[in-house]
Protein backbone atom coordinates (compact mmCIF):
# COMPACT_ATOMS: atom_id res chain seq x y z
CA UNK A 1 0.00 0.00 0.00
CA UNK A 2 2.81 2.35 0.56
CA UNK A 3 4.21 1.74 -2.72
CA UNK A 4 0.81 2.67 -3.99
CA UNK A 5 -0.31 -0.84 -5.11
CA UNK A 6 -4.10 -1.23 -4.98
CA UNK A 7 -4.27 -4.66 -5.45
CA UNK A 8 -1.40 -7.26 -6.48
CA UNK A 9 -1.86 -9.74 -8.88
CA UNK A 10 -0.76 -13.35 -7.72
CA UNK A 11 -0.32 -15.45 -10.29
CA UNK A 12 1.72 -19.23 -10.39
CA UNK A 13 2.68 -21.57 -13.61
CA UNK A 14 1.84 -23.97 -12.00
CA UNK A 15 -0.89 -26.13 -12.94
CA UNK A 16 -2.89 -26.61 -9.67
CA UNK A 17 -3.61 -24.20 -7.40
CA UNK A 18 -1.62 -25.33 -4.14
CA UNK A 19 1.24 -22.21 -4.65
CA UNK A 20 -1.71 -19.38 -5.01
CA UNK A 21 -3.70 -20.91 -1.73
CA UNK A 22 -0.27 -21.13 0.04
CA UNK A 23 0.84 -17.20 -0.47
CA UNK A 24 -2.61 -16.21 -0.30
CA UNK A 25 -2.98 -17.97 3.65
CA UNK A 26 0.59 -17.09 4.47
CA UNK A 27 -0.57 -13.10 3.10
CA UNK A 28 -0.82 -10.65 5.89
CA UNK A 29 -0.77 -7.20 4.53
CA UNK A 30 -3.62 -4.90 3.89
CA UNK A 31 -3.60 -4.99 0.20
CA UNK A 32 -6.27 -6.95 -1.11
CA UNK A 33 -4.97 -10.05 -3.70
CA UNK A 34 -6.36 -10.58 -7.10
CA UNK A 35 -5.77 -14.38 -9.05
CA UNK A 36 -6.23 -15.07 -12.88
CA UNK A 37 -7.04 -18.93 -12.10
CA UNK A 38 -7.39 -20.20 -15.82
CA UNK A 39 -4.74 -23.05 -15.41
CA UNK A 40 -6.69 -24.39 -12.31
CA UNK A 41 -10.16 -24.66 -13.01
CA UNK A 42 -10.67 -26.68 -9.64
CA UNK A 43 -9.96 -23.44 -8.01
CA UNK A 44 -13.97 -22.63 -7.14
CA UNK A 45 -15.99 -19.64 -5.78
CA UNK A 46 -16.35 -21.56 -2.59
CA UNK A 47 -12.58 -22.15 -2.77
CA UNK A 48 -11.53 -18.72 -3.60
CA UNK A 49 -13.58 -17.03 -0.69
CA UNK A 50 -12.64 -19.46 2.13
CA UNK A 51 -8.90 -18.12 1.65
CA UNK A 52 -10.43 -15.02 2.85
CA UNK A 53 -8.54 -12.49 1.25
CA UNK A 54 -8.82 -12.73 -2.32
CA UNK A 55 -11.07 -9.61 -3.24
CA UNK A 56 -10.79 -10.42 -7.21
CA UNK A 57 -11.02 -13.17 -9.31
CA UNK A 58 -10.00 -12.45 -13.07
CA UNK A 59 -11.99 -15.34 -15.57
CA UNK A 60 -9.43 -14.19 -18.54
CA UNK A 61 -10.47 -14.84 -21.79
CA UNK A 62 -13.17 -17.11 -21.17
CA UNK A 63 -15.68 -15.46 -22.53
CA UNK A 64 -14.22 -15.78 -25.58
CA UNK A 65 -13.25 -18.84 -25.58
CA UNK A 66 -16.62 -19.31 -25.01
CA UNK A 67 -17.89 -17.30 -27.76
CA UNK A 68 -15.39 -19.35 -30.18
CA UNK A 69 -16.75 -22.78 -28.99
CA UNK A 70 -20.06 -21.37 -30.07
CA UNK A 71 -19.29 -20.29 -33.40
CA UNK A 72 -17.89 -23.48 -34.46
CA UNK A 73 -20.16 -25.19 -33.24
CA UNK A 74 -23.30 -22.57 -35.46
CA UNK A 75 -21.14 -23.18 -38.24
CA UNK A 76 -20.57 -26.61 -38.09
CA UNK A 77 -24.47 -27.18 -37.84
CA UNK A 78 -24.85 -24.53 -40.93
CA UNK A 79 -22.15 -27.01 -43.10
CA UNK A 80 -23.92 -29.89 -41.66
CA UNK A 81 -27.69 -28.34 -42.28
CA UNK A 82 -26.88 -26.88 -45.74
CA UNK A 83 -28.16 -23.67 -44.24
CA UNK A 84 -29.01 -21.66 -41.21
CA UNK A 85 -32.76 -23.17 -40.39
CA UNK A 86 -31.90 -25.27 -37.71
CA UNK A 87 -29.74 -22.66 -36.36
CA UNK A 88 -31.85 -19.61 -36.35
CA UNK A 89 -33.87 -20.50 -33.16
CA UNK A 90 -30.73 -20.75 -30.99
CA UNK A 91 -29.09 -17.70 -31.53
CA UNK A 92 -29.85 -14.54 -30.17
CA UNK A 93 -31.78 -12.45 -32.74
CA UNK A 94 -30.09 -9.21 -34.34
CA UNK A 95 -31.76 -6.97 -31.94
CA UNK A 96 -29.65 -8.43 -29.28
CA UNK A 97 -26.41 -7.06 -30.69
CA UNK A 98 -27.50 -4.05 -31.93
CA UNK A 99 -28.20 -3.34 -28.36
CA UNK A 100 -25.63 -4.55 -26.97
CA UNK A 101 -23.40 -2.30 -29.38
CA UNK A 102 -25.75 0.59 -28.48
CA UNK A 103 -26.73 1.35 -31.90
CA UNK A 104 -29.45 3.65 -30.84
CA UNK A 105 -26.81 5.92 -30.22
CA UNK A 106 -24.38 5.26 -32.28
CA UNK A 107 -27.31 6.52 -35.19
CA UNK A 108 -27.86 9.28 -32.91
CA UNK A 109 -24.66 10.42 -33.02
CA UNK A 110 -24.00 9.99 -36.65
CA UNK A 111 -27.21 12.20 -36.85
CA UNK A 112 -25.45 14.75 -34.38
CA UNK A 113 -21.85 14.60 -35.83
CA UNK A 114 -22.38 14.14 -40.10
CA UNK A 115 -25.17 15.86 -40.69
């Protein structure tokens, strides 16, 4: 805190969690501790808060590793299907991302700025 961290970032190469749990019980300073635990997916919620002093947990890139599984597997079905139809109900409709990517305002602003 004196150095004018606001959190630190523990992070091992290992691949189980055992170094992360051991610093973060053997961690006695005020600074709270952050962990990044994609190499130990074991490492729960429940696990995480029982150390006590973990105040952030960082799920890096999962969500697009998510998003990838589910494009491969759309477009597999589309190759598969000859064609969206069997796809169409389980996507979210165009509305979603257009909201998502505010496009309300995005026209606004192009209204606003290039007219």
């Amino acid at each position: 805190a004196e150095a004018g961290a606001d959190m630190i970032l523990i992070h091992s190469k290992k691949k189980d969690p055992a170094e992360i749990e051991s610093f973060s019980r053997a961690w006695k300073g005020s600074v709270p501790l952050v962990i990044v635990p994609n190499a130990y997916p074991a490492l729960d919620a429940t696990r995480i808060r029982a150390l006590g002093n973990i105040k952030m947990t960082i799920y890096g890139n999962y969500g697009i590793r998510a998003a990838t599984t589910a494009m491969q597997d759309a477009f597999r079905r589309i190759i598969a299907d000859g064609g969206v139809q069997n796809v169409h109900k389980d996507i979210v409709p165009v509305e979603e991302i257009f909201r998502l990517q505010k496009m309300d305002q995005v026209k606004a602003d192009e209204k606003r700025f290039l007219a």
